[in-house]
C-alpha atoms as a PDB file:
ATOM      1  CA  UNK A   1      21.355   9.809 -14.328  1.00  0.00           C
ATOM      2  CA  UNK A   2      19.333  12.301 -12.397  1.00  0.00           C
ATOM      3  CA  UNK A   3      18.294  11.445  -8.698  1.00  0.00           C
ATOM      4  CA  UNK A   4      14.867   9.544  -7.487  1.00  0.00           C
ATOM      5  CA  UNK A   5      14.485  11.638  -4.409  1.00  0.00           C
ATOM      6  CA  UNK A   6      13.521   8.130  -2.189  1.00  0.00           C
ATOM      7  CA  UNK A   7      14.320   7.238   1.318  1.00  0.00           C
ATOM      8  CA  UNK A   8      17.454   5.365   2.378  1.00  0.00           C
ATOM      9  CA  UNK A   9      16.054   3.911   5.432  1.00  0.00           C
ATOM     10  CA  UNK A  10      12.596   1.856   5.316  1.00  0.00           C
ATOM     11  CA  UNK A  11       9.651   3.308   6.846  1.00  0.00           C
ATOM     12  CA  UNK A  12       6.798   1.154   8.886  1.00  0.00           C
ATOM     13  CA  UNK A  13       3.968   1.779  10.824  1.00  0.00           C
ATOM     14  CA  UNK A  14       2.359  -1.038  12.766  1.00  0.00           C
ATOM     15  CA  UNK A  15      -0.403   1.332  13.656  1.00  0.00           C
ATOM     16  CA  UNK A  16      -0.207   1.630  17.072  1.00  0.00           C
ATOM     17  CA  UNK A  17      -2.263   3.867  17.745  1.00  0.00           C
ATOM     18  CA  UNK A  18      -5.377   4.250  20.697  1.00  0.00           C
ATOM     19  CA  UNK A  19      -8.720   2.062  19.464  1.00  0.00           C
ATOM     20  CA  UNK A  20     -11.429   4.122  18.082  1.00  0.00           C
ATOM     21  CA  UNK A  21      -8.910   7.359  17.501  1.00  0.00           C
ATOM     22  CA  UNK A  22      -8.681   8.862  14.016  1.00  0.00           C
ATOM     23  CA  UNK A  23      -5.981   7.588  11.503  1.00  0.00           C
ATOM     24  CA  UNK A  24      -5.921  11.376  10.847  1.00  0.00           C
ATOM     25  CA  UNK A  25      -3.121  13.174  13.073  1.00  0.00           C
ATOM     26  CA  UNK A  26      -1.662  10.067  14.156  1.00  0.00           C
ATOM     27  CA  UNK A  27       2.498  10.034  14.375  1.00  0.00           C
ATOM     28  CA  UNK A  28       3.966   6.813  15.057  1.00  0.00           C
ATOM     29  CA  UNK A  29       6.037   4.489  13.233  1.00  0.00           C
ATOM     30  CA  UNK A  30       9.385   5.043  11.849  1.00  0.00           C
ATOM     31  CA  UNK A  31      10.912   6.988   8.834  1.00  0.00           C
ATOM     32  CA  UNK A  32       7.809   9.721   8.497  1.00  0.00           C
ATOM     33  CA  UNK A  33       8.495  13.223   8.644  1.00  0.00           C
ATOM     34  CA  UNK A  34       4.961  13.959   9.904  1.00  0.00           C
ATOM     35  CA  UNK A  35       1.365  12.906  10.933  1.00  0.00           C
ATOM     36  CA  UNK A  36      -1.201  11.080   8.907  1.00  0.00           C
ATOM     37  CA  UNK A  37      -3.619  13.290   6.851  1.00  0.00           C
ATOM     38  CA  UNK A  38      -6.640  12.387   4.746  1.00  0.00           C
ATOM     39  CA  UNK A  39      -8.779  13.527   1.509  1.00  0.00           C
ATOM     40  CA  UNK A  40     -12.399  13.095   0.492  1.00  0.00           C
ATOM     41  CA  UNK A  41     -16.142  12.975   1.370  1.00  0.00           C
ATOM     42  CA  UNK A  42     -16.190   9.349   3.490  1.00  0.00           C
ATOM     43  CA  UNK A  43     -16.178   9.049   6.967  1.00  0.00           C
ATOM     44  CA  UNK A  44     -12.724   9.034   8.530  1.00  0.00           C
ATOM     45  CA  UNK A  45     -10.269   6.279   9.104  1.00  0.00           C
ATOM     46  CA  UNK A  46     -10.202   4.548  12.222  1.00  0.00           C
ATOM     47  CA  UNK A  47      -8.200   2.987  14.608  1.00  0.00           C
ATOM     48  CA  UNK A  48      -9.393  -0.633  15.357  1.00  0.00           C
ATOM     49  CA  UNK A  49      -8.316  -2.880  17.896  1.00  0.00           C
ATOM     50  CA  UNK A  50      -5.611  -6.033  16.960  1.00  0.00           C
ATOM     51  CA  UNK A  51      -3.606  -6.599  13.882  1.00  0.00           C
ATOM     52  CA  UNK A  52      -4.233  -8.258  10.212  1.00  0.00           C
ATOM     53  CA  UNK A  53      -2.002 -11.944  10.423  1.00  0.00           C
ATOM     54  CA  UNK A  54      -1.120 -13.948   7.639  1.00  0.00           C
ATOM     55  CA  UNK A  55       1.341 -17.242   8.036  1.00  0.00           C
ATOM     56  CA  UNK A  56       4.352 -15.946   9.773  1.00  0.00           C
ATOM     57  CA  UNK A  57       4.481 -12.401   8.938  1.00  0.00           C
ATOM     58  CA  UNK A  58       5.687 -10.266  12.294  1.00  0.00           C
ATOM     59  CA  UNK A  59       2.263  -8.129  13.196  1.00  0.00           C
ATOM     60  CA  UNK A  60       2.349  -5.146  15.867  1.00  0.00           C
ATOM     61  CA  UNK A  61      -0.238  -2.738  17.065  1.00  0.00           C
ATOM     62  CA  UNK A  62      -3.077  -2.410  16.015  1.00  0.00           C
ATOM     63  CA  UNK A  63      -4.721  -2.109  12.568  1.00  0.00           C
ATOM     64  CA  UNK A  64      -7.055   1.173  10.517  1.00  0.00           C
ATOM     65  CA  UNK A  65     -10.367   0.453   8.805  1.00  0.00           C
ATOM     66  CA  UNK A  66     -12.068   2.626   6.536  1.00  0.00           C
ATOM     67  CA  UNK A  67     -15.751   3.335   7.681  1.00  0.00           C
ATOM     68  CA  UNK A  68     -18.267   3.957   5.138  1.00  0.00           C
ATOM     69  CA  UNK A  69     -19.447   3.215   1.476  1.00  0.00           C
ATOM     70  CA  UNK A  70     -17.762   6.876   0.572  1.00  0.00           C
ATOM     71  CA  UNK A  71     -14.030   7.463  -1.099  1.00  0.00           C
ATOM     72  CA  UNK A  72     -11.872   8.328   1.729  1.00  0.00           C
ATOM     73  CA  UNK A  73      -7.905   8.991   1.527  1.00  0.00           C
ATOM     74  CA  UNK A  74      -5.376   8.487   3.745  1.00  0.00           C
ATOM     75  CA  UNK A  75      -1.560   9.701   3.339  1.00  0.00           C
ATOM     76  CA  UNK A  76       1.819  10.187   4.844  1.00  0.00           C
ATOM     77  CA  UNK A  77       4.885  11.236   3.397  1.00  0.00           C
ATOM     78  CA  UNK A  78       8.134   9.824   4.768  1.00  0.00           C
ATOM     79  CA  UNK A  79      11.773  10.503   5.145  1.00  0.00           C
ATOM     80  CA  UNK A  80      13.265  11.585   1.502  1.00  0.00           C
ATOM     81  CA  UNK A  81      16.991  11.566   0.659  1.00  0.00           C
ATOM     82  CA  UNK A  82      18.535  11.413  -2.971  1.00  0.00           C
ATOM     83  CA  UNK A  83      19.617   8.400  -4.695  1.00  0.00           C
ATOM     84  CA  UNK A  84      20.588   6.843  -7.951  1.00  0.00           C
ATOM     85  CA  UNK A  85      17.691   5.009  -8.693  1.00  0.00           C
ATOM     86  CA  UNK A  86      17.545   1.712  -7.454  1.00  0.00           C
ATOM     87  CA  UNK A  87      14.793  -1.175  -6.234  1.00  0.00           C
ATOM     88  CA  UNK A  88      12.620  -0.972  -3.440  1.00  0.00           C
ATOM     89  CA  UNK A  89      10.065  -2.293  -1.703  1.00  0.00           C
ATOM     90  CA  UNK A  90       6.851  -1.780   0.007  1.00  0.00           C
ATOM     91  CA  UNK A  91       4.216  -4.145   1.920  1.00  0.00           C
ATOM     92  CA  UNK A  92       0.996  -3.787   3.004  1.00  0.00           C
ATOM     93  CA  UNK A  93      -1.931  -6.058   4.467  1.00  0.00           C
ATOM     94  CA  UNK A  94      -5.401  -5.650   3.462  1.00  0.00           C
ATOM     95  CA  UNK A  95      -8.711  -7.046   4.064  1.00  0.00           C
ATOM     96  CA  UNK A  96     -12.103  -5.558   2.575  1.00  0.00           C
ATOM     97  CA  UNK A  97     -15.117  -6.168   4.259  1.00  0.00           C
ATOM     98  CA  UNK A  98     -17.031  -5.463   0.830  1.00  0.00           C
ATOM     99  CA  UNK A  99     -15.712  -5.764  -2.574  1.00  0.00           C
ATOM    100  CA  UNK A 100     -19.208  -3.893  -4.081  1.00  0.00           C
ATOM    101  CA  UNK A 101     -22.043  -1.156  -3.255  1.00  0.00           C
ATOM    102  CA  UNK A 102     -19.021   1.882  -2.776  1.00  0.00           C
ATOM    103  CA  UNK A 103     -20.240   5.417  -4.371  1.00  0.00           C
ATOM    104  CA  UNK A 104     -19.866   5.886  -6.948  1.00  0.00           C
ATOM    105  CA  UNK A 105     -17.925   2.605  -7.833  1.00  0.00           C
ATOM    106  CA  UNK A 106     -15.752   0.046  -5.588  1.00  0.00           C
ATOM    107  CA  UNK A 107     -11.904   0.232  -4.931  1.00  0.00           C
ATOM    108  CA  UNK A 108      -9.266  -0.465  -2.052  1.00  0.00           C
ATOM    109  CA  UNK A 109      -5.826   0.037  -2.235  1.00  0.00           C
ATOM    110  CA  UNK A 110      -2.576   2.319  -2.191  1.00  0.00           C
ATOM    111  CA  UNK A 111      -0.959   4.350  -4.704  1.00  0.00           C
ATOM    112  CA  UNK A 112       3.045   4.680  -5.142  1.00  0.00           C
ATOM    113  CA  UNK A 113       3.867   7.724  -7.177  1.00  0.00           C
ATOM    114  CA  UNK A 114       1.507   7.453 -10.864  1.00  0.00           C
ATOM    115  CA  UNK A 115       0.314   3.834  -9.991  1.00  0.00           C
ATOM    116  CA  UNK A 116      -2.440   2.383  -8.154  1.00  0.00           C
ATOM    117  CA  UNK A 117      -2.409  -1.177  -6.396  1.00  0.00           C
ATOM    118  CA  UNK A 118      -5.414  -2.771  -5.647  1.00  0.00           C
ATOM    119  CA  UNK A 119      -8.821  -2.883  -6.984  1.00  0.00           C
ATOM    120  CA  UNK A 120     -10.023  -0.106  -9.176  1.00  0.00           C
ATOM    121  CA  UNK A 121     -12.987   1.084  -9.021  1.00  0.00           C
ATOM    122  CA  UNK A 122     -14.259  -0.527 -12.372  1.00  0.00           C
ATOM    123  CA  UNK A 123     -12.356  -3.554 -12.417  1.00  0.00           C
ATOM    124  CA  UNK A 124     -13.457  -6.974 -10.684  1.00  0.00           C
ATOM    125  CA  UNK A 125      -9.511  -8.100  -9.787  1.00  0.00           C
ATOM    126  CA  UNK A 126      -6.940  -7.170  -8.150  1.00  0.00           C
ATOM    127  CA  UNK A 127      -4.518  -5.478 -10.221  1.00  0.00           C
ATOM    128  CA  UNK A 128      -1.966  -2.678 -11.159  1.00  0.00           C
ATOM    129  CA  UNK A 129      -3.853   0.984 -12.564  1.00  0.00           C
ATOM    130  CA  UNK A 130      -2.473   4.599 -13.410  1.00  0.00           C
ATOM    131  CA  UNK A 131      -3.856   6.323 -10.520  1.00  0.00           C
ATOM    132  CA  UNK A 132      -6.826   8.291 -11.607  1.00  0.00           C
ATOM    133  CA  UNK A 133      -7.866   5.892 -14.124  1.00  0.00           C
ATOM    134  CA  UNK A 134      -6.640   4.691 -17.025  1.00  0.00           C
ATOM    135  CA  UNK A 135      -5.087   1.379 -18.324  1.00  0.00           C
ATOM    136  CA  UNK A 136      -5.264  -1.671 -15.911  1.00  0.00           C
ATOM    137  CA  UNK A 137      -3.130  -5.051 -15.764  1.00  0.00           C
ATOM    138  CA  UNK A 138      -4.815  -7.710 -14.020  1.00  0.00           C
ATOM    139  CA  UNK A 139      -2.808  -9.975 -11.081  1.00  0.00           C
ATOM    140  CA  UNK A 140      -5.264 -12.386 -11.749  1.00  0.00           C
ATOM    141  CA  UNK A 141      -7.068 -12.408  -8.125  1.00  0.00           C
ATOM    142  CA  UNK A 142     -10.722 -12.030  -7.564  1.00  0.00           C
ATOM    143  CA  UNK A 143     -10.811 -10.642  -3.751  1.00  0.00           C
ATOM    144  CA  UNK A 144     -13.256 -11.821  -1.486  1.00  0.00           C
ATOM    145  CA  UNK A 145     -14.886  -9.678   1.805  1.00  0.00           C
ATOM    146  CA  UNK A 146     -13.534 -10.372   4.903  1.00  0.00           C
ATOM    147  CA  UNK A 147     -10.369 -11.930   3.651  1.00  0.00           C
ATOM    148  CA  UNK A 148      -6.399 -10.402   4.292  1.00  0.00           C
ATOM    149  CA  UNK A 149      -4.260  -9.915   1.507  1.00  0.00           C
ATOM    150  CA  UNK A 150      -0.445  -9.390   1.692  1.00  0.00           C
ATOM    151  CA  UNK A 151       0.102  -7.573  -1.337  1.00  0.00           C
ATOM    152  CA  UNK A 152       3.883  -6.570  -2.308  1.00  0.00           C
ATOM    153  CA  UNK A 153       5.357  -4.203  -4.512  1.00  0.00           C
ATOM    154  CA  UNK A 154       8.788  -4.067  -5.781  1.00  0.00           C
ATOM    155  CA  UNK A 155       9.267  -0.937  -7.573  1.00  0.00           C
ATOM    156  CA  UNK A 156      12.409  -0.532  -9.766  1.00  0.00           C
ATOM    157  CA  UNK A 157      13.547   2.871 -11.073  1.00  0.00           C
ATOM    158  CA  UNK A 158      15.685   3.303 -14.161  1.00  0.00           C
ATOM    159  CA  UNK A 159      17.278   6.306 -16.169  1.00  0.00           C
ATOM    160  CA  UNK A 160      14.253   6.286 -18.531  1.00  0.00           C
ATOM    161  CA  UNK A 161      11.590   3.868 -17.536  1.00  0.00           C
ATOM    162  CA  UNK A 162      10.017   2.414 -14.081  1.00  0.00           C
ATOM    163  CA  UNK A 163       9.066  -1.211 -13.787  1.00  0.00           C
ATOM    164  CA  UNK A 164       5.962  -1.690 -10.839  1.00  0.00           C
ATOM    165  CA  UNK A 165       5.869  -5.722  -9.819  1.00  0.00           C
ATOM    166  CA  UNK A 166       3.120  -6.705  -7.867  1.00  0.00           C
ATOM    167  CA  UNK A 167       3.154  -9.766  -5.572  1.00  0.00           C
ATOM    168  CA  UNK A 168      -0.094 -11.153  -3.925  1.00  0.00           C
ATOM    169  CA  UNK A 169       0.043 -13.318  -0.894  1.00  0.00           C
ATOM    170  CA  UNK A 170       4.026 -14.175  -1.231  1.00  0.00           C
ATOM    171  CA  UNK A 171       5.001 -16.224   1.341  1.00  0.00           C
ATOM    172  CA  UNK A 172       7.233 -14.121   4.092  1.00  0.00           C
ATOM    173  CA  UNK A 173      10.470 -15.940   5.124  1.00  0.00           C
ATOM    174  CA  UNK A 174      10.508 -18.251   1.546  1.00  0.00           C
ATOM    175  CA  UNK A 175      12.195 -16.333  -1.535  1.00  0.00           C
ATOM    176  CA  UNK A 176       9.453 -13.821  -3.563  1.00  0.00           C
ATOM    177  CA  UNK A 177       8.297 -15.827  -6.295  1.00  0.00           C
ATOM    178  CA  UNK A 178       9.978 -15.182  -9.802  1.00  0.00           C
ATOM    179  CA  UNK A 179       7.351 -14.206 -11.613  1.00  0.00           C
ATOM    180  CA  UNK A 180       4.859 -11.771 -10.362  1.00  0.00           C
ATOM    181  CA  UNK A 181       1.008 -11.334 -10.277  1.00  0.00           C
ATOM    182  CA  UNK A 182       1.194  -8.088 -12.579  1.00  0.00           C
ATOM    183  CA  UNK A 183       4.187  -6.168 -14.000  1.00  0.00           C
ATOM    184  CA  UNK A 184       3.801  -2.810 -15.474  1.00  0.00           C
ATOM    185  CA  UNK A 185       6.957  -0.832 -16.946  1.00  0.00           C
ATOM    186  CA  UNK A 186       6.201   3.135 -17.505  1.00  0.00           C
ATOM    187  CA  UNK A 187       8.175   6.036 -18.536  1.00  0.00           C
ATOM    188  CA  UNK A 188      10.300   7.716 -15.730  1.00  0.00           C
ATOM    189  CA  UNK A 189       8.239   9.525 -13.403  1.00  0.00           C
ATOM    190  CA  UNK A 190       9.156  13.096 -13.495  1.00  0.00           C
ATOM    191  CA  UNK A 191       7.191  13.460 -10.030  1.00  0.00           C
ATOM    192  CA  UNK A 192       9.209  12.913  -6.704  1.00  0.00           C
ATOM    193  CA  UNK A 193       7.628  10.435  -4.763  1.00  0.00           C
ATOM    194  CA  UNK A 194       7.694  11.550  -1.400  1.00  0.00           C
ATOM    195  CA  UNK A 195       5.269   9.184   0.515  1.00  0.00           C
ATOM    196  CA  UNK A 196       2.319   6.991   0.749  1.00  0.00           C
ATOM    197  CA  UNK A 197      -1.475   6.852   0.077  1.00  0.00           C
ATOM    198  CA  UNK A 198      -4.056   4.559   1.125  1.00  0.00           C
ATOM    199  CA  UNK A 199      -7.728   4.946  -0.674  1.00  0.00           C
ATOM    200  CA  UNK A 200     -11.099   3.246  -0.772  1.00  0.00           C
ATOM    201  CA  UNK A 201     -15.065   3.502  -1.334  1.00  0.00           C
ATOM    202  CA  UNK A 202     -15.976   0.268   0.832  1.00  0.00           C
ATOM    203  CA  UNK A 203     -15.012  -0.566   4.544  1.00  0.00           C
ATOM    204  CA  UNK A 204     -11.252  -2.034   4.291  1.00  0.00           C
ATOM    205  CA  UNK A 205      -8.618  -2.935   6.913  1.00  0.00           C
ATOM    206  CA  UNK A 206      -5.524  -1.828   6.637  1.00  0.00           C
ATOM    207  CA  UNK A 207      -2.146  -3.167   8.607  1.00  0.00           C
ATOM    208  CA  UNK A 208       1.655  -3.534   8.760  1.00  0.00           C
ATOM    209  CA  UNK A 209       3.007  -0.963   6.146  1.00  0.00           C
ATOM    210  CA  UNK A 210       6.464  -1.479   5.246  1.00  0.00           C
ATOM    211  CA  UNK A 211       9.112   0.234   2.899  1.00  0.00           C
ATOM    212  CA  UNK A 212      12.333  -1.120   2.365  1.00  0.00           C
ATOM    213  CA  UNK A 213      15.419  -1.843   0.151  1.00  0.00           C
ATOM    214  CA  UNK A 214      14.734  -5.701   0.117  1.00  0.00           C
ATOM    215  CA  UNK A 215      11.934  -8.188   0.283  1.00  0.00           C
ATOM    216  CA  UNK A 216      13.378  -9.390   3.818  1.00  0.00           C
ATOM    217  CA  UNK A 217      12.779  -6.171   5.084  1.00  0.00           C
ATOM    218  CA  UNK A 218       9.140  -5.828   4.270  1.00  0.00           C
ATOM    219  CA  UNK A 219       8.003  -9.181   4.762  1.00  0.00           C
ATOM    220  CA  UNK A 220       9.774 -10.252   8.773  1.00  0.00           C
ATOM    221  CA  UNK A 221       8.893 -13.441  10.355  1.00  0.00           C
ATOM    222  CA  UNK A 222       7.941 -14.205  14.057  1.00  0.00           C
ATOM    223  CA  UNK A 223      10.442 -15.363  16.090  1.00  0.00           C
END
């Protein structure tokens, strides 16, 4: 089998970063290899003050929110190594302030190497898309403004295919469910994957990113 170039260690980034700053430039966290950088015609990402909470997930810092009607990107790449394949995990908390009226159509989310999680920009749920467009496999979930999502993906990669699970509002500290929202198996991405990419055309909030080797590590409880 030929090696997924993926990190070892998980990354996270609590965004702790000074209110009102730009996402853009920012270097904190754990596991990166450099600063935040961003793509597109919208208004930059900011820094906002206090963090996204839902039940007993562990929140730090502060949180990033997206500022205009206008597709703006935000990316990072973290820490690569080489291994043989495997399952991993990432976590993320987001809550849009507007699910409509984004130029030229509506979407929040993050992408993890070909795939997009979130809502695309001409679908009403929230869902699993090939980044760019493409085919789209509902989870099922309608999102509503002003409300926090935890939204989990547990991305397994094989000698010739990759399966994407997606997980919406999992409860942190109980086992993840056994079946997920959306699953979505694809042929073996030739592309290394070397970090992570937030994206969206309305105002969003974004908190707590997590990557990890196991659902314990991306989804920690208060003490």
């Amino acid at each position: 089998m030929s090696p997924i170039r993926m990190p070892l260690l998980w990354s996270t980034d609590g965004f702790n970063y000074p209110i009102g700053a730009n996402l853009t430039g920012q270097n904190g966290g754990t596991g990166w290899t450099g600063a935040w950088s961003s793509h597109g015609p919208g208004t930059l990402t900011k820094i906002v003050s206090g963090s996204l909470t839902f039940g007993h997930l562990a929140v730090s810092g502060n949180s990033c929110r997206t500022t205009s009607f206008n597709p703006i990107g935000d990316e990072r790449n973290w820490a690569l190594t080489s291994v043989q394949g495997g399952t991993y995990y990432w976590s993320v908390l987001m809550r849009p302030e507007a699910v409509s009226g984004g130029s030229p159509d509506s979407y929040f989310g993050f992408g993890i190497a070909d795939q997009f999680f979130g809502k695309g920009g001409q679908q009403v749920p929230l869902g699993i898309e090939h980044a760019g467009g493409g085919s789209f496999l509902t989870a099922g979930i309608n999102p509503q403004p002003n409300t926090t999502y935890f939204v989990v993906v547990r991305a397994t990669f094989g000698l010739g295919t990759d399966t994407y699970d997606l997980f919406i509002n999992p409860t942190p500290g109980q086992p993840l469910p056994t079946t997920p929202n959306a699953t979505r198996t694809v042929p073996h991405a030739t592309t290394v994957t070397t970090g992570f990419g937030s994206g969206g055309s309305v105002p969003v909030v974004y908190d707590e990113l997590r990557f990890g080797s196991s659902w314990a590590s991306v989804s920690p409880v208060a003490p």
